[in-house]
Protein backbone atom coordinates (compact mmCIF):
# COMPACT_ATOMS: atom_id res chain seq x y z
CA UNK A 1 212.23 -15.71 -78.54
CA UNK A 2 208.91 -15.68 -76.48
CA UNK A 3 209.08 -19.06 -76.06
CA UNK A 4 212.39 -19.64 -74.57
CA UNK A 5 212.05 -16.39 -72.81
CA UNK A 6 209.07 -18.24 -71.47
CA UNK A 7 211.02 -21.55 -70.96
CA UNK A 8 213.75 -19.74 -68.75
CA UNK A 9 211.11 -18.33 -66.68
CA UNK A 10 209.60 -21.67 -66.05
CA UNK A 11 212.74 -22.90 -65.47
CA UNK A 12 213.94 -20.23 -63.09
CA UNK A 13 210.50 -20.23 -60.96
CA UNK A 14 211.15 -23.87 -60.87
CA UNK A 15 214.80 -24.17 -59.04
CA UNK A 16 213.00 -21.34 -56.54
CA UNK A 17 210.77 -23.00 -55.65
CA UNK A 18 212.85 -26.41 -55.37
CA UNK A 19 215.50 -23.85 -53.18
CA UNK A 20 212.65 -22.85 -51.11
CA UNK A 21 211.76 -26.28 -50.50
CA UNK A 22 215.03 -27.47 -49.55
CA UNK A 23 215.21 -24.86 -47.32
CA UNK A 24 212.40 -25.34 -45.12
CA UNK A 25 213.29 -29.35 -45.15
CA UNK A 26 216.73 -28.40 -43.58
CA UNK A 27 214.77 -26.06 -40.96
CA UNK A 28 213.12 -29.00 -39.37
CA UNK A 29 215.77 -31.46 -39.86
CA UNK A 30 216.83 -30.24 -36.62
CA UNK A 31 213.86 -31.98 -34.97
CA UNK A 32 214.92 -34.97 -36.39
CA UNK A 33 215.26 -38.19 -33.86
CA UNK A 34 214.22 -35.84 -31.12
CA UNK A 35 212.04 -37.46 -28.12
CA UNK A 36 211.40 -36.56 -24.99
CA UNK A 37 211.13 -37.86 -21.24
CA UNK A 38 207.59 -37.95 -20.22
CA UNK A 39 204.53 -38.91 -22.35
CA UNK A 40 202.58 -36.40 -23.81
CA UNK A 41 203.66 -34.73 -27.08
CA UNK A 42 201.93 -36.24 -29.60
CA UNK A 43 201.92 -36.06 -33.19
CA UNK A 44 199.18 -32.58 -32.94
CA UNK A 45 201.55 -31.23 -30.71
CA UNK A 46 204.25 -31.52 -32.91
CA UNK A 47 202.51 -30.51 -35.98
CA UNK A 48 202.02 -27.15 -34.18
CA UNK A 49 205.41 -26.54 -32.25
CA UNK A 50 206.88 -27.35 -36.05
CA UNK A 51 204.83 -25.35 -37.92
CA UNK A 52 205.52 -22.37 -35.29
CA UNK A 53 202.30 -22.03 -33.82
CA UNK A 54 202.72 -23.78 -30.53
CA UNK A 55 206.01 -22.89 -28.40
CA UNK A 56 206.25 -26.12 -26.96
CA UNK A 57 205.98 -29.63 -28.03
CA UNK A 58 203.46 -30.09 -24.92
CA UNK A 59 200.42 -32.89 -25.99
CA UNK A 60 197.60 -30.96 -27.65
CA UNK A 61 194.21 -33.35 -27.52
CA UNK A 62 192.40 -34.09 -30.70
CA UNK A 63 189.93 -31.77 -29.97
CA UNK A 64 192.20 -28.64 -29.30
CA UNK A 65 194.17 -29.26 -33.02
CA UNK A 66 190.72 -29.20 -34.76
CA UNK A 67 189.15 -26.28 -33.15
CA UNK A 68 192.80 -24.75 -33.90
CA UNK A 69 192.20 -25.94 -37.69
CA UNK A 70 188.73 -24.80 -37.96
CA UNK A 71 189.89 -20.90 -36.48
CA UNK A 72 193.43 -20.33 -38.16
CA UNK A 73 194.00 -22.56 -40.74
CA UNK A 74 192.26 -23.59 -44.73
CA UNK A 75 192.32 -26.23 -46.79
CA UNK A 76 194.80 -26.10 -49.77
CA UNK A 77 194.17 -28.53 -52.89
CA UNK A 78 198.27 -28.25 -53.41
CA UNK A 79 200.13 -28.45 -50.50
CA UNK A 80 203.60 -26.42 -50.31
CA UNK A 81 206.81 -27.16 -47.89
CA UNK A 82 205.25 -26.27 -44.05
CA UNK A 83 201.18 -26.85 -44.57
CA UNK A 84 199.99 -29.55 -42.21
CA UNK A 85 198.68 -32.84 -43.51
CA UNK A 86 195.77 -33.99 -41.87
CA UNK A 87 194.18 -37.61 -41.45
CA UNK A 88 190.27 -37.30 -40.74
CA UNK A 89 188.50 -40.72 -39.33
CA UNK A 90 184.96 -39.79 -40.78
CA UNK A 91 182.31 -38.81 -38.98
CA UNK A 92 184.15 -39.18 -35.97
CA UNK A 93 187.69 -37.30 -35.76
CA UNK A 94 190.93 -35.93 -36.78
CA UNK A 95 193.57 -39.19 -36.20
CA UNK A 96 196.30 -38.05 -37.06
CA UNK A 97 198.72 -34.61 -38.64
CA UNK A 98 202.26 -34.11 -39.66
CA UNK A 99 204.41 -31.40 -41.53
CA UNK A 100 204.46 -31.71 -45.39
CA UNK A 101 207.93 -31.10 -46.52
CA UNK A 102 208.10 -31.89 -50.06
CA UNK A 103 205.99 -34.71 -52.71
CA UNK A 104 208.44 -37.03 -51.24
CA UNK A 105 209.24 -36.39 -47.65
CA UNK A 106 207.02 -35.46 -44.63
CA UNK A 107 207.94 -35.11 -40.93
CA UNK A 108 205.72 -36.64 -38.07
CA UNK A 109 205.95 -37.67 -34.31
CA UNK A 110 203.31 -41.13 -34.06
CA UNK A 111 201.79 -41.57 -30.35
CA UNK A 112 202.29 -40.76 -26.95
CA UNK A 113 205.04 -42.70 -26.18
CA UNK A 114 203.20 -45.22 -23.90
CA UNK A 115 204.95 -47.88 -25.28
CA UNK A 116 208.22 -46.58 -25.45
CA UNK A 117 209.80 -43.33 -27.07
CA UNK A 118 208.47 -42.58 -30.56
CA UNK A 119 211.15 -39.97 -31.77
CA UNK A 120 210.26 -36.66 -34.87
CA UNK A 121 211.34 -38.24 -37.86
CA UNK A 122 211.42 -37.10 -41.48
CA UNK A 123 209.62 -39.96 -43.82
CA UNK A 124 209.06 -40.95 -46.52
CA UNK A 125 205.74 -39.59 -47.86
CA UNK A 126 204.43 -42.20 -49.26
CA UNK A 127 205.13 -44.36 -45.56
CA UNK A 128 203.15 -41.58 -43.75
CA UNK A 129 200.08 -42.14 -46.19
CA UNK A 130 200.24 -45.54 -46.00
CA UNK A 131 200.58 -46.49 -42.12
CA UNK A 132 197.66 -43.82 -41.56
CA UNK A 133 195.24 -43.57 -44.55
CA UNK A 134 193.33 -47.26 -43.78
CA UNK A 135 194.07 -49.58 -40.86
CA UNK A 136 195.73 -52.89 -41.37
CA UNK A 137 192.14 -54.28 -40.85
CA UNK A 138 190.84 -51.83 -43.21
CA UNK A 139 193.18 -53.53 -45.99
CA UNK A 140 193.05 -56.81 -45.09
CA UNK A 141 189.15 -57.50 -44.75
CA UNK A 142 187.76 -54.61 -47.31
CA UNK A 143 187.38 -55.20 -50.69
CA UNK A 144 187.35 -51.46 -50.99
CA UNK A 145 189.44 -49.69 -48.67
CA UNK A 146 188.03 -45.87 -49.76
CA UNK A 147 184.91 -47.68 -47.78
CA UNK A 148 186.92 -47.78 -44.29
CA UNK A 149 189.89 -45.69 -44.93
CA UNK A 150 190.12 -42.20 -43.60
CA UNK A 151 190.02 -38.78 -45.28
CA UNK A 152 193.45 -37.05 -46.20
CA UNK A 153 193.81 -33.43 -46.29
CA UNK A 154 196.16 -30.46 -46.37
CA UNK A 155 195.50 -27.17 -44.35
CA UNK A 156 197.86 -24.03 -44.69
CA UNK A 157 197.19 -22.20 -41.12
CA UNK A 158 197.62 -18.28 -40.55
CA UNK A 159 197.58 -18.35 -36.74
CA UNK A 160 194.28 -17.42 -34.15
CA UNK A 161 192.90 -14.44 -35.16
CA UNK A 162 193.82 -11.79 -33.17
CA UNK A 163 191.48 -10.20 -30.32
CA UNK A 164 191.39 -7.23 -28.70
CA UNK A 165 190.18 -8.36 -25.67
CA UNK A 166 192.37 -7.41 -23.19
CA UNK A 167 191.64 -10.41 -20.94
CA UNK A 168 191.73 -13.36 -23.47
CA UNK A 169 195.36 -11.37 -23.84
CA UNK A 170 196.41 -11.74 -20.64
CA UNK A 171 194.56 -15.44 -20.61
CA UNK A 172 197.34 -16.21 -23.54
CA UNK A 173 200.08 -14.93 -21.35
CA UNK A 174 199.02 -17.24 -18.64
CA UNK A 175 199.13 -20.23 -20.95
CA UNK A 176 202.76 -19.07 -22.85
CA UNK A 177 204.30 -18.81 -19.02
CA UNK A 178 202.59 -22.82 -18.49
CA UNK A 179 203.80 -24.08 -21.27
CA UNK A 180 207.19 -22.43 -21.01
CA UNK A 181 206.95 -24.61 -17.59
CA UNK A 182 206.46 -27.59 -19.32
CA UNK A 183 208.87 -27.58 -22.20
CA UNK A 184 212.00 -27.69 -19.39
CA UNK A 185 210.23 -30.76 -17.75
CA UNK A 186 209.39 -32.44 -21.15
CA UNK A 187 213.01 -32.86 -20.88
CA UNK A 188 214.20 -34.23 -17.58
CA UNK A 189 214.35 -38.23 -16.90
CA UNK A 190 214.33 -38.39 -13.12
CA UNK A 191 212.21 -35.43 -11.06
CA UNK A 192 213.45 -34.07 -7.86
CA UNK A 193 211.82 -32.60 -4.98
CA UNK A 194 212.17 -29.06 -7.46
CA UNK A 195 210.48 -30.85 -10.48
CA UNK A 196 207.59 -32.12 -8.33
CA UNK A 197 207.03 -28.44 -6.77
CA UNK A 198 206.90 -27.07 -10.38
CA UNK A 199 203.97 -29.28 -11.03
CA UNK A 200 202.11 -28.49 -7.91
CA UNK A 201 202.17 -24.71 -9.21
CA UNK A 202 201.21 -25.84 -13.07
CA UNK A 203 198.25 -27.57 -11.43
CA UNK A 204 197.81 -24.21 -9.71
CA UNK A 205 198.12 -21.92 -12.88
CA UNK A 206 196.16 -24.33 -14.75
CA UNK A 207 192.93 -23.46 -12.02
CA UNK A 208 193.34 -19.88 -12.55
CA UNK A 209 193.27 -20.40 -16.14
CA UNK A 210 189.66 -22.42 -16.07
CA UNK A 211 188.65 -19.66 -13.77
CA UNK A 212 189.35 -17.33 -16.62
CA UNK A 213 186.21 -18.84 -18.58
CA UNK A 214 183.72 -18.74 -16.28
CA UNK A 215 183.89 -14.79 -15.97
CA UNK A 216 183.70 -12.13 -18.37
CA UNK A 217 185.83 -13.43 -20.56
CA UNK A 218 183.42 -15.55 -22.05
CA UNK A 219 181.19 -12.90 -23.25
CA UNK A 220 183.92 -11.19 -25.52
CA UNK A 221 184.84 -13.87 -27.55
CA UNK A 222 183.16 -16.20 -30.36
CA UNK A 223 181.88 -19.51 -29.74
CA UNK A 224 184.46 -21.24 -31.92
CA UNK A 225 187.10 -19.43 -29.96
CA UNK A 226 185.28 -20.60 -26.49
CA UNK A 227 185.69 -24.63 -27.90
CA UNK A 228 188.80 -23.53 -28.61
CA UNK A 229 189.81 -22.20 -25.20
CA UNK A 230 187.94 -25.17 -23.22
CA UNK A 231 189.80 -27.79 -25.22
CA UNK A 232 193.11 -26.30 -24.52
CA UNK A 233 192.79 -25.77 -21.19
CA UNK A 234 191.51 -29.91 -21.30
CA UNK A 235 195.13 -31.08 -23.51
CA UNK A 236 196.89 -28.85 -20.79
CA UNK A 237 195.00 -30.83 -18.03
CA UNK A 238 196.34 -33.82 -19.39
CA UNK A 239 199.29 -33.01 -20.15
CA UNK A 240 200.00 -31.89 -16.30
CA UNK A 241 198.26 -35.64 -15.20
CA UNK A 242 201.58 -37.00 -16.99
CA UNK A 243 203.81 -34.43 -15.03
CA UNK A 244 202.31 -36.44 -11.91
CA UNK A 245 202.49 -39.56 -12.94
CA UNK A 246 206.23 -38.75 -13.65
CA UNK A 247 206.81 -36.89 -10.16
CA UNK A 248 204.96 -40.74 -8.36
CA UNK A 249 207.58 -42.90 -10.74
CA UNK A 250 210.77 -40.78 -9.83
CA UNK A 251 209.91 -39.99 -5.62
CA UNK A 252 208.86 -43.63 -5.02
């Protein structure tokens, strides 16, 4: 009687954890086939709007997404429906992420879009670790591709630890209200006189913002979360350079 007892447990925690599954796939399905109007949001970017701990799909550089990873998230051996799959060029840097949805599905956004629009699709598993483990030069000329290929890895993040520093606070605030600038452009094909005017104030915000770390911020917060900080306000730098490049193409 144990055993089936035992069985129907098994069997129960099973179809949970399936239902579980299926219902975090269907919460990002929503995403699916969505791209945007100006380059920038790139596959880090995603992987942390997704996930829920970015509010936009803004770019985020390489280096922001690892100092993210190495403050808020840990590496998980088995990865469950949400944790981030990461691929690590060794000894150089992270390449690329994407949302792990089940053993045989995944979710990813590839590139910048500076060829062309590169939309959030749900893939195959199997496709993602293929097209990003080893390089097609990696297959073709290695007789071992573990030699050239890069490292693949799972992270299950809890979000920043929290501060009480009142002014890396408000600093956050300053970078939610930028951001909630940018996700409404991220959007529009052709800027107007009104869209080129809200990038002249995000280049303005984003000022005050690197004027934030060189006062006394600084000194009440950790190293890591200083890298952090610098290489944010760096993928939001960018990010605006894009805005302007937009505003040039649309005013000409």
């Amino acid at each position: 009687m144990r055993f089936f007892g035992l069985i129907l447990l098994i069997g129960l925690q099973a179809g949970l954890a399936m239902a579980q599954g299926a219902s975090v796939e269907a919460s990002f399905r929503e995403f699916e086939g969505k791209t945007f109007e100006v380059v920038g949001p790139n596959c880090f970017g995603t992987a942390l709007r997704l996930s829920g701990f970015q509010t936009t799909f803004r770019g985020v550089d390489g280096g922001e997404f690892q100092a993210f990873v190495k403050l808020a998230c840990r590496k998980v051996q088995n990865p469950e429906p949400g944790d981030i799959g990461i691929f690590e060029m060794r000894g150089f840097a992270m390449a690329h992420a994407y949302i792990y949805l089940s053993p045989e599905l995944g979710i990813d956004k590839p590139g910048v879009d500076y060829l062309g629009k590169t939309p959030i699709a749900v893939k195959p598993l199997a496709s993602i670790i293929y097209r990003n483990l080893a390089s097609p030069e990696c297959r073709r000329y290695s007789k071992d591709i573990s030699e050239c290929s890069s490292d693949h890895y799972y992270v299950r993040c809890a979000g920043l630890p929290e501060s009480q520093s009142q002014r890396l606070q408000d600093h956050d605030r300053k970078v939610l209200a930028l951001e909630n600038l940018m996700a409404s452009l991220l959007e529009v094909a052709v800027f107007a006189p009104e869209q080129a005017a809200a990038v002249v104030e995000m280049s303005e915000r984003l000022a005050e913002l690197r004027e934030d770390l060189r006062g006394p911020l600084v000194s009440e917060i950790s190293g890591d979360m200083r890298s952090y900080l610098t290489a944010r306000i760096a993928s939001l730098e960018k990010q605006i350079e894009y805005f302007k490049i937009k505003v040039a193409a649309s005013l000409r």
